[in-house]
C-alpha atoms as a PDB file:
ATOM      1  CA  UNK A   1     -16.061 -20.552  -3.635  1.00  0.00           C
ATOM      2  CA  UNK A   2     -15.009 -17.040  -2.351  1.00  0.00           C
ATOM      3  CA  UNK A   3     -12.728 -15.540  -4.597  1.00  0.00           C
ATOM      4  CA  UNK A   4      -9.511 -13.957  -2.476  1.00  0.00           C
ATOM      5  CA  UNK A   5      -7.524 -11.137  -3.457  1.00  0.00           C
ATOM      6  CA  UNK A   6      -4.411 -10.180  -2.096  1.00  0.00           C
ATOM      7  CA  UNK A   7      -2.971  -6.056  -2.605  1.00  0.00           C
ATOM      8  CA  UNK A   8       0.139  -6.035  -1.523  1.00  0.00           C
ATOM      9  CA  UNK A   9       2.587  -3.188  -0.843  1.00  0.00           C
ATOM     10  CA  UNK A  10       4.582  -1.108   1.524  1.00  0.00           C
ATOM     11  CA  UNK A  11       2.208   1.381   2.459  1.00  0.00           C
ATOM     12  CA  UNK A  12       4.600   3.606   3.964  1.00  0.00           C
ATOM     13  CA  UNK A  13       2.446   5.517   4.210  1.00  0.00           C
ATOM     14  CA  UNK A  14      -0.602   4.619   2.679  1.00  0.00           C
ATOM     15  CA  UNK A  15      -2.230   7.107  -0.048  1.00  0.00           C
ATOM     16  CA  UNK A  16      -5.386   7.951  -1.865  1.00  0.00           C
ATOM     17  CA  UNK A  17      -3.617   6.077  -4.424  1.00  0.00           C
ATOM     18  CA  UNK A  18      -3.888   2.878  -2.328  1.00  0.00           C
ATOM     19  CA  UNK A  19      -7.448   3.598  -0.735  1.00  0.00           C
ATOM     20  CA  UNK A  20      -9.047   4.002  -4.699  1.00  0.00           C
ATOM     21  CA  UNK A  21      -7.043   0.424  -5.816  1.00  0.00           C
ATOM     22  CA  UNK A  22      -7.812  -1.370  -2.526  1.00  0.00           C
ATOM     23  CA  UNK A  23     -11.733   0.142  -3.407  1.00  0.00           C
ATOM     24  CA  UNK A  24     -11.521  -0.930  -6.735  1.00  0.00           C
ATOM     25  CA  UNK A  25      -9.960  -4.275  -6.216  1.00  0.00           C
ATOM     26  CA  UNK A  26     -13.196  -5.286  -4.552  1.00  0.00           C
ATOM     27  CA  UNK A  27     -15.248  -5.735  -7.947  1.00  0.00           C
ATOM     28  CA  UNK A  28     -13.042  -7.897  -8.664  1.00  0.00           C
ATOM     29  CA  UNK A  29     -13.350 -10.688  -5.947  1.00  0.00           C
ATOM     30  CA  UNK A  30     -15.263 -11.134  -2.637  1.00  0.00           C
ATOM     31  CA  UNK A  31     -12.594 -10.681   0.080  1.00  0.00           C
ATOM     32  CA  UNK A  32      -9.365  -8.777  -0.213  1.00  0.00           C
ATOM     33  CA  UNK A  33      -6.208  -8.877   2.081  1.00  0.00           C
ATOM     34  CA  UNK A  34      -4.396  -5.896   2.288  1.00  0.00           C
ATOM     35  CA  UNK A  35      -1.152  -6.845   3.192  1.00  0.00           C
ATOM     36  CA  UNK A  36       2.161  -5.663   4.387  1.00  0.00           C
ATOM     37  CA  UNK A  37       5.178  -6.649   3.327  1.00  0.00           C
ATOM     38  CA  UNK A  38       8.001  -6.026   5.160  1.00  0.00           C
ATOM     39  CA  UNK A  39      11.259  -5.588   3.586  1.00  0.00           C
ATOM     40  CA  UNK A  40      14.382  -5.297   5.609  1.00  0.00           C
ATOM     41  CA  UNK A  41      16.728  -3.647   2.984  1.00  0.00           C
ATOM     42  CA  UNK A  42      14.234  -0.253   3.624  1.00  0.00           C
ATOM     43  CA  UNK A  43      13.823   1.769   6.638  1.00  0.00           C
ATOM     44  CA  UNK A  44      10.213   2.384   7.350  1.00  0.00           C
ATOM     45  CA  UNK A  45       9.398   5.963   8.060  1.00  0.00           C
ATOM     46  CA  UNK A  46       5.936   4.120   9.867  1.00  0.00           C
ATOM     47  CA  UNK A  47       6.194   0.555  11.875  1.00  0.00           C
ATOM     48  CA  UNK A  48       4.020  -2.356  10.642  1.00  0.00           C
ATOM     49  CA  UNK A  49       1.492  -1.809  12.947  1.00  0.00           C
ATOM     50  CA  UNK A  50       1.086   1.741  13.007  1.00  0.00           C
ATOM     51  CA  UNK A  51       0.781   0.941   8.878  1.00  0.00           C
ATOM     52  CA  UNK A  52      -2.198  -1.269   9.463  1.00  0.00           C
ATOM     53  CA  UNK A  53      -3.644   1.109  11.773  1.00  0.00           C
ATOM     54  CA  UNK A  54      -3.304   4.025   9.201  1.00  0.00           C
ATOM     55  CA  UNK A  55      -4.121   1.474   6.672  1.00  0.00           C
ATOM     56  CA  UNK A  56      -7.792   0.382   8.413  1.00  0.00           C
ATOM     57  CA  UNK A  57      -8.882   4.341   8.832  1.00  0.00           C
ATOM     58  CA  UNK A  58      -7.703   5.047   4.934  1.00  0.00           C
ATOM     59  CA  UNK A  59      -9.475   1.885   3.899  1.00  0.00           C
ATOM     60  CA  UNK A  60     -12.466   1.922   6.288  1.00  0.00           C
ATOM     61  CA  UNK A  61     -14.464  -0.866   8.035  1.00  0.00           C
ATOM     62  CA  UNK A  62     -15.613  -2.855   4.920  1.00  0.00           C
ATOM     63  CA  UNK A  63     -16.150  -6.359   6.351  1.00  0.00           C
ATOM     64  CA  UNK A  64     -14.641  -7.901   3.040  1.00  0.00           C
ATOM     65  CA  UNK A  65     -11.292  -5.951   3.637  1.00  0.00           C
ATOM     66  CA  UNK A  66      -8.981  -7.419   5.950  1.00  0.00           C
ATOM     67  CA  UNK A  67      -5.230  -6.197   6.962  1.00  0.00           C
ATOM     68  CA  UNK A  68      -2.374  -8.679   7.274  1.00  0.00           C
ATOM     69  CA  UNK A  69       1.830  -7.960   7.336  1.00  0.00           C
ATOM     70  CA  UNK A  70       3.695 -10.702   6.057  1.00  0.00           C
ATOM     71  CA  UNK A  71       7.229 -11.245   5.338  1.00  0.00           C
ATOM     72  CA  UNK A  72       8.769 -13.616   2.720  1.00  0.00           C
ATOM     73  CA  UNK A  73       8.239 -14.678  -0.868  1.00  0.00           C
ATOM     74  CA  UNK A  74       4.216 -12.987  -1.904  1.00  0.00           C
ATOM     75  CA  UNK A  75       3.512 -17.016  -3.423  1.00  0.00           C
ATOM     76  CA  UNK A  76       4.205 -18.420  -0.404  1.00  0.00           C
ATOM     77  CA  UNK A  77       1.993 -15.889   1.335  1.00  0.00           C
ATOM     78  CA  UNK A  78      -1.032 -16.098  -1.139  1.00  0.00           C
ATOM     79  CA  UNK A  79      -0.737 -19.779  -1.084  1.00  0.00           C
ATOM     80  CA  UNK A  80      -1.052 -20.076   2.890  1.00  0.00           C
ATOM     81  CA  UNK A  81      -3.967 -17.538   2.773  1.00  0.00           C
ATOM     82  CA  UNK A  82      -5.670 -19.306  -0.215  1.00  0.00           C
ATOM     83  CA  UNK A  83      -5.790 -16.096  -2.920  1.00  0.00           C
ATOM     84  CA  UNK A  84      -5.315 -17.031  -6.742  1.00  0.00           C
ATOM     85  CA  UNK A  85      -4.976 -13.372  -7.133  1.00  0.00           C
ATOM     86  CA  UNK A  86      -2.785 -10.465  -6.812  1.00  0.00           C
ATOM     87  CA  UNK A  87      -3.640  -7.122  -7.653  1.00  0.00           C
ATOM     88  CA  UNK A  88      -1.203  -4.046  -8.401  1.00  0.00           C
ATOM     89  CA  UNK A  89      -1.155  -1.007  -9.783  1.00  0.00           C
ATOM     90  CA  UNK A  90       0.223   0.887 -12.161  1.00  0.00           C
ATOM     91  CA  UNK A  91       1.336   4.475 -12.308  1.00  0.00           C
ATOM     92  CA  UNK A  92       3.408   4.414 -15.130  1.00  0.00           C
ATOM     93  CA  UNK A  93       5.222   2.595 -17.944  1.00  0.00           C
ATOM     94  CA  UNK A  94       8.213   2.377 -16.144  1.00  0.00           C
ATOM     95  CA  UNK A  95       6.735   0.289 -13.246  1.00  0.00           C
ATOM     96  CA  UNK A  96       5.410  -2.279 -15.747  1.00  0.00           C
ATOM     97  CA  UNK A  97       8.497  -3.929 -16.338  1.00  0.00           C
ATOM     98  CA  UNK A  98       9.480  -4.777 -12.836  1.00  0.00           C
ATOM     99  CA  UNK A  99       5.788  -6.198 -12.260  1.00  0.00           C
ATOM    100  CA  UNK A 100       5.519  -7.846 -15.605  1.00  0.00           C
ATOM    101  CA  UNK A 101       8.359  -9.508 -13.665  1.00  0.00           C
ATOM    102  CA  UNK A 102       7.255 -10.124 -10.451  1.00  0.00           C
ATOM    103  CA  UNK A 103       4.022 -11.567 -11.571  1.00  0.00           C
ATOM    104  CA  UNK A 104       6.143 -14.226 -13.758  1.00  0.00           C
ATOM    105  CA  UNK A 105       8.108 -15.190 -11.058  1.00  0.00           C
ATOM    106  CA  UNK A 106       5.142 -15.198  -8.622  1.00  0.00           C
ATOM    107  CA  UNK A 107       3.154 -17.547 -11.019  1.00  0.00           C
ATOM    108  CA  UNK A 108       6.329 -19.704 -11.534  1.00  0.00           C
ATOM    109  CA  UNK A 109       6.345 -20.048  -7.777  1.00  0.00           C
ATOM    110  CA  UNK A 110       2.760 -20.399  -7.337  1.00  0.00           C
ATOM    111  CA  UNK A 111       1.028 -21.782 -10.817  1.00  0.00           C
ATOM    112  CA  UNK A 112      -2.635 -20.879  -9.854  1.00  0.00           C
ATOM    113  CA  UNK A 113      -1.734 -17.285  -8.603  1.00  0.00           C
ATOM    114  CA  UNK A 114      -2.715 -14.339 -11.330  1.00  0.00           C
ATOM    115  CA  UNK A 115      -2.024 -10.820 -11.370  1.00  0.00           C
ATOM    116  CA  UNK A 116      -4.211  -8.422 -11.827  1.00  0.00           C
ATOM    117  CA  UNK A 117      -2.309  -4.715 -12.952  1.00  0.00           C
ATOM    118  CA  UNK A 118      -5.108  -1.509 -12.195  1.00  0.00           C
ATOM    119  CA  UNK A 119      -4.591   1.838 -13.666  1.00  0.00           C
ATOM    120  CA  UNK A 120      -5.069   4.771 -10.841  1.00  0.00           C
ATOM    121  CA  UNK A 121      -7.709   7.482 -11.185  1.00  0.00           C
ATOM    122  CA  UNK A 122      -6.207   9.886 -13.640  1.00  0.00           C
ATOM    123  CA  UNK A 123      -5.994  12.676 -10.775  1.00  0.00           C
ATOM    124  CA  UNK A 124      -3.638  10.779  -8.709  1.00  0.00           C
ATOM    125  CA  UNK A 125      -1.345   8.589 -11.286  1.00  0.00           C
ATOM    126  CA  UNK A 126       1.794  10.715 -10.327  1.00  0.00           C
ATOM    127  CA  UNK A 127       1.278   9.847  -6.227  1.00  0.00           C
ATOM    128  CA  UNK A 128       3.762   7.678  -4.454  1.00  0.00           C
ATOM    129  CA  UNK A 129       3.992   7.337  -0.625  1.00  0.00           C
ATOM    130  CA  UNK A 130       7.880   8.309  -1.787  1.00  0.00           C
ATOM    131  CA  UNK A 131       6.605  11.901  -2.770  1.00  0.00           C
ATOM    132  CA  UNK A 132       3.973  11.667  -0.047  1.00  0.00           C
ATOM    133  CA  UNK A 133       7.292  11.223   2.689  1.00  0.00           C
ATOM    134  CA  UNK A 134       9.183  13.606   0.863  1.00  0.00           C
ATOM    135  CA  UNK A 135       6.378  17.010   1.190  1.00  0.00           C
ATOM    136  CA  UNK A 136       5.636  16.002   4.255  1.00  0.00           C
ATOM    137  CA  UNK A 137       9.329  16.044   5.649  1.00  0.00           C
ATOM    138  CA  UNK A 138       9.370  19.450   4.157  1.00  0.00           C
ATOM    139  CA  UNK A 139       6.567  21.036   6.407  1.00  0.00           C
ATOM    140  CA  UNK A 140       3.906  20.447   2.623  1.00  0.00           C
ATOM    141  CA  UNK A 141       0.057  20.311   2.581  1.00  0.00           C
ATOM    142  CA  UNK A 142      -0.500  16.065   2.441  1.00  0.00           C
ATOM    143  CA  UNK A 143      -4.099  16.552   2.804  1.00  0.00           C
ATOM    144  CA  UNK A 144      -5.208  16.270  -0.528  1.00  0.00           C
ATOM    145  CA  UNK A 145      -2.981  13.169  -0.972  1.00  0.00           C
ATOM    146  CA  UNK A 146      -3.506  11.212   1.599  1.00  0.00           C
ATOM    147  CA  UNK A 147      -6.324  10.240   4.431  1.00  0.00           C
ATOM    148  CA  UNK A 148      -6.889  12.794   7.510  1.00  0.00           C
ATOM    149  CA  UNK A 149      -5.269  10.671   9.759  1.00  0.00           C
ATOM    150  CA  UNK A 150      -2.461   9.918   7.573  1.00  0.00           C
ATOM    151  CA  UNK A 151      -1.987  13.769   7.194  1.00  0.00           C
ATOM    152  CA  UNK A 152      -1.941  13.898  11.147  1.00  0.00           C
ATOM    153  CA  UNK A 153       0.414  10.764  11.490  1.00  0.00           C
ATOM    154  CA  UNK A 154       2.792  12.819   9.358  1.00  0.00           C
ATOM    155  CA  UNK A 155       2.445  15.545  10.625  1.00  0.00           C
ATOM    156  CA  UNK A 156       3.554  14.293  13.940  1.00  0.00           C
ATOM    157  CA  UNK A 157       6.114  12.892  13.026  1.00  0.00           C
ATOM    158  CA  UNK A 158       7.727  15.189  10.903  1.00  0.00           C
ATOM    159  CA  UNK A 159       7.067  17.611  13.560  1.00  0.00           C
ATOM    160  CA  UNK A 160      10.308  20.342  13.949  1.00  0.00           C
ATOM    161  CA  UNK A 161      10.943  21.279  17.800  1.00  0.00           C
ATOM    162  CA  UNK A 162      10.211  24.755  18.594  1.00  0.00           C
ATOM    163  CA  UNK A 163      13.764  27.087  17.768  1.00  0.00           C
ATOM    164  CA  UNK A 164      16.019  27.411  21.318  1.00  0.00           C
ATOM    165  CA  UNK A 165      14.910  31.079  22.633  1.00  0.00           C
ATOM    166  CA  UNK A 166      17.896  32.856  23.132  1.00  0.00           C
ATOM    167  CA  UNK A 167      19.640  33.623  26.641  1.00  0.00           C
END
């Protein structure tokens, strides 16, 4: 039986932090579904599909690693795509009690469905795609933080228009 993982986020826009967890995630079962969830209380700085495109060049071409957007309840999803497990991460203390709580309401919604909570690589615990958004709207250097093409997808669109010459 092929044990199916699902790591589920925003991913607006995807970070190192999400490339080493989606990396990791894979010694833990043979497939894993990177999905998308879309949310329509937040404004997306990136559309679901360029997020799965930035997504599959962060991530790479591993044939156990596939890229799905879903909207809904995260049970309902896993339970459709047949994964008994979720995996998150974990920056800090302060996001364990919201997904202490979203993994008891997931497995009261879906019984066989376990979370899995990873710790990031120490060198990139404090990165967000929230911070990531935030240096890039300000004209920062994103390269370290996130994938070349990510860097480039920000760029662009964070790009300022050239000043008005004057007349």
């Amino acid at each position: 039986m092929t044990r199916l993982a699902i790591y589920p986020g925003s991913f607006d826009p995807p970070t190192r932090g999400h490339e080493d967890l989606a990396r990791r995630s894979l010694a833990l079962c043979d497939r894993l579904i990177v999905a998308i969830a879309t949310n329509s209380s937040k404004q997306p700085l990136f559309s679901v599909e360029e997020r799965l495109e930035l997504l599959r060049a962060a991530v790479g071409s591993d044939p156990r690693v596939s890229f799905e957007q879903f909207d809904g309840l995260l049970a309902d999803f896993a339970r459709k795509m047949g994964a008994r497990l979720v995996v998150r991460g974990l920056r800090a203390v302060s996001d364990f009690e919201y997904e202490f709580q979203m993994a008891l309401m997931n497995r009261q919604l879906y019984p066989e469905l376990e979370t899995v909570f990873l710790v990031p690589s120490v060198d990139i615990t404090y990165l967000s795609s929230s911070l990531v958004r935030e240096v890039a709207r300000h004209g920062g250097d994103v390269s370290g933080l996130v994938h070349p093409s990510v860097a480039e997808a920000l760029r662009r669109r964070f790009a300022r228009p050239p000043a008005p010459t004057g007349a």
